[in-house]
Protein backbone atom coordinates (compact mmCIF):
# COMPACT_ATOMS: atom_id res chain seq x y z
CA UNK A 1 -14.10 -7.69 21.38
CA UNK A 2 -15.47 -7.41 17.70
CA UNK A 3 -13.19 -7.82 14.96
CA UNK A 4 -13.67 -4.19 13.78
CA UNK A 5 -13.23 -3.28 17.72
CA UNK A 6 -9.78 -4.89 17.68
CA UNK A 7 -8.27 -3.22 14.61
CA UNK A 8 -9.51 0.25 16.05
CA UNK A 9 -8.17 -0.67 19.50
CA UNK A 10 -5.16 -1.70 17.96
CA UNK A 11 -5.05 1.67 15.81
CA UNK A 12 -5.28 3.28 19.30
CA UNK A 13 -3.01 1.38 20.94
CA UNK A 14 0.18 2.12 17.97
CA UNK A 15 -0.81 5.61 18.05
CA UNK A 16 -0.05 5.98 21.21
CA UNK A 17 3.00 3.95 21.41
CA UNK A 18 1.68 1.11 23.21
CA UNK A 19 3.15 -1.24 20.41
CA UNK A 20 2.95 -4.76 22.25
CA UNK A 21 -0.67 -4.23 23.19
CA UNK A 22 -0.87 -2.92 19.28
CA UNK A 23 0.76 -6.61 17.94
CA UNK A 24 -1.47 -8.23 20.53
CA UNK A 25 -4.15 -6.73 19.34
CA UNK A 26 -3.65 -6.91 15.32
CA UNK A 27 -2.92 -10.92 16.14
CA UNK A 28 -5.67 -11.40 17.83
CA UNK A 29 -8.24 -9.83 15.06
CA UNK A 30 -5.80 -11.78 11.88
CA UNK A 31 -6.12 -15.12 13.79
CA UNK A 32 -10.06 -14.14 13.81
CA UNK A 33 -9.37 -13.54 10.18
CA UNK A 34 -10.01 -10.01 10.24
CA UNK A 35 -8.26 -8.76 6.97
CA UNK A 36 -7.79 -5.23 8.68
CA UNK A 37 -5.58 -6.37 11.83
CA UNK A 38 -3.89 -8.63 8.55
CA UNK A 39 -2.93 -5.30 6.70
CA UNK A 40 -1.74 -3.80 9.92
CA UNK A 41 0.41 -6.26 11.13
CA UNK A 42 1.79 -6.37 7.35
CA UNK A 43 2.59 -2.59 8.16
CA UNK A 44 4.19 -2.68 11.31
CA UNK A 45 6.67 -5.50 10.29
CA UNK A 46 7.55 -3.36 6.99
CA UNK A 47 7.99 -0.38 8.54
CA UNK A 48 9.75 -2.04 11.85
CA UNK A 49 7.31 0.35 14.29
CA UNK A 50 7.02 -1.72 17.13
CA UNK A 51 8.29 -4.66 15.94
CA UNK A 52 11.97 -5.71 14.32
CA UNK A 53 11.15 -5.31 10.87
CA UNK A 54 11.17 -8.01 9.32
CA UNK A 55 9.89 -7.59 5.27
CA UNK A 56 9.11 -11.59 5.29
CA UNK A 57 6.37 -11.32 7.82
CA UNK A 58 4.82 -8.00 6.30
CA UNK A 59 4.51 -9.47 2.89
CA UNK A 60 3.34 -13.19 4.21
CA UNK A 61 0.83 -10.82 6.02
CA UNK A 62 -0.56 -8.81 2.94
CA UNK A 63 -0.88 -12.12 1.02
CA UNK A 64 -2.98 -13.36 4.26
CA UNK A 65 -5.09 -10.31 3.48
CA UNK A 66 -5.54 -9.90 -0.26
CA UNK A 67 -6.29 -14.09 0.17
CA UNK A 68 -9.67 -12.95 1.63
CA UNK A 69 -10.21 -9.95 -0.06
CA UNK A 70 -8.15 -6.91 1.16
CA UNK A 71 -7.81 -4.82 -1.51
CA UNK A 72 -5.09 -2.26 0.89
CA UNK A 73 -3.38 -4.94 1.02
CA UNK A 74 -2.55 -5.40 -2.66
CA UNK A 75 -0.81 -1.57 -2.70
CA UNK A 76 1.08 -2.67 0.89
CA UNK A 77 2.21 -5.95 -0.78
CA UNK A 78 3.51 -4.22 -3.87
CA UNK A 79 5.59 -1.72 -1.78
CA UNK A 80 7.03 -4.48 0.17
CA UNK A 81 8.12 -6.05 -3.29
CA UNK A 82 9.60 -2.68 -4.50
CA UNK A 83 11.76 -2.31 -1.21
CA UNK A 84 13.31 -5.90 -2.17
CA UNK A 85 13.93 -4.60 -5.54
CA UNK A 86 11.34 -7.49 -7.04
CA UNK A 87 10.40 -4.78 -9.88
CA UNK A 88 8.03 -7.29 -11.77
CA UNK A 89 6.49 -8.03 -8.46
CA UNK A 90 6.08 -4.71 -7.44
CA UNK A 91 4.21 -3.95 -10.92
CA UNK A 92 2.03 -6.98 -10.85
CA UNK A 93 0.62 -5.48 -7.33
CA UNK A 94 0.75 -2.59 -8.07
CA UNK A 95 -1.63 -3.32 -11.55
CA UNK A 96 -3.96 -5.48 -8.80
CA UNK A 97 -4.59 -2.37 -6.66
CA UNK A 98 -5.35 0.23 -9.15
CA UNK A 99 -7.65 -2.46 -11.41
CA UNK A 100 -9.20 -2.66 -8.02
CA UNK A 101 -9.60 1.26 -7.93
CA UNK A 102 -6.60 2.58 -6.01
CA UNK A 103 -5.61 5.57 -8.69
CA UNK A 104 -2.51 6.12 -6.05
CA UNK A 105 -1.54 2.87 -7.50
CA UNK A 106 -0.97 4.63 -10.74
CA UNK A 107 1.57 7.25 -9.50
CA UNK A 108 3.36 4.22 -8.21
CA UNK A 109 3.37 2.49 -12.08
CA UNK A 110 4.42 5.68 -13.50
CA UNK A 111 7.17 6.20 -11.10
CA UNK A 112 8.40 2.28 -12.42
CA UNK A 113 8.40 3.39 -16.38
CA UNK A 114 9.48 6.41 -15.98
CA UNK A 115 13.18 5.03 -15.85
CA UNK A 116 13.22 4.69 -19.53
CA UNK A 117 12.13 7.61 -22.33
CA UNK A 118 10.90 4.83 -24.43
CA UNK A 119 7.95 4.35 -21.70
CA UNK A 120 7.17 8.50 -21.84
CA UNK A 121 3.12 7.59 -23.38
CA UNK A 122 2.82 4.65 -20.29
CA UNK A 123 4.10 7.33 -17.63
CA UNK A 124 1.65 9.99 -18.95
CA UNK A 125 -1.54 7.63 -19.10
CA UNK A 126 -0.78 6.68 -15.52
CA UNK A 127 -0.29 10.37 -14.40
CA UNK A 128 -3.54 11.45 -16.53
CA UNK A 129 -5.12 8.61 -14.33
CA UNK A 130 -4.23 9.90 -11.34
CA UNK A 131 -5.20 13.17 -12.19
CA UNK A 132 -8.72 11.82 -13.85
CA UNK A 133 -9.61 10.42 -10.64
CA UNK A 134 -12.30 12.32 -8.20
CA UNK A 135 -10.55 14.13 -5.92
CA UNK A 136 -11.40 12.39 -2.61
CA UNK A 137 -9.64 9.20 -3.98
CA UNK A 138 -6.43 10.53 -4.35
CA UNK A 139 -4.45 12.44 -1.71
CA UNK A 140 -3.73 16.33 -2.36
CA UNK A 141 0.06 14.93 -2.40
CA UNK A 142 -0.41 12.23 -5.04
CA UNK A 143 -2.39 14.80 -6.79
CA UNK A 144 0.73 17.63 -6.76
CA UNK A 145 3.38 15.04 -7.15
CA UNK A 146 1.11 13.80 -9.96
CA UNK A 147 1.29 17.16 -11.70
CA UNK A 148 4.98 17.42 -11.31
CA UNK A 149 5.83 14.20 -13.21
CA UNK A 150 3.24 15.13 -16.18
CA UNK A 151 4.69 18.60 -16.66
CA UNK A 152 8.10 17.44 -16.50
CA UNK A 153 7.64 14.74 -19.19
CA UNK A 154 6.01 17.49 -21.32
CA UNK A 155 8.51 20.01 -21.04
């Protein structure tokens, strides 16, 4: 099989709750180095479908990915960090992905400083990114919760 054939098969394969031919498949394409099948495995062993999770693996994963160029993997990495409570981990990654065009990434940073009122101008510029961004970068979701945050903050 192609590398691209194995992440879709493997895509398949999860989705339909076939999760050892999934992880059989996702190894298979990473040791090809195919920086898809990385991301994926990163997902399944930070989520725990299919696998024991196991937060380790996912983020030695995501660093296998974003090594040779995956920029997913950057926003996947930075989530990982955030579940582990790494906070200047999570922002570094976060940072990565949106220089790299991810406006989700954005929402994510604006979530971070919006612990503290001193950060209110930081939280809005990352909302007004979000909301800058064309519309078929950004899920309707993002968008909304997007909106939320910015007219909260202004009230």
């Amino acid at each position: 099989m192609e590398k691209v054939d194995l992440f879709t098969a493997g895509i398949l394969a999860r989705e339909n709750g076939h999760f050892d031919e999934a992880l059989h498949l996702f190894r298979t394409g990473a040791a090809e180095g195919n920086t898809d099948c990385m991301s994926a495995l990163a997902l399944m062993y930070d989520t725990g479908c299919g696998v024991i999770r196991d937060v380790r693996q996912s983020i030695y994963w995501d660093i296998m990915a974003i090594r040779r160029g995956s920029t997913l993997s950057l926003f996947n990495l930075a989530v990982s960090f955030r579940s582990l409570g790494r906070i200047r981990q999570t922002r570094r990654y976060f940072e990565r992905s949106l220089a790299k065009g991810e406006s989700e990434a954005a929402l994510e940073l604006a979530k971070l400083y919006s612990v503290s009122d001193k950060e209110s101008a930081t939280v809005a510029r990352y909302l007004k990114i979000v909301l800058d961004a064309p519309a078929h970068t950004t899920s309707q979701q993002c968008r909304e919760e997007a909106e939320r945050m910015l007219r909260a903050l202004e009230a």
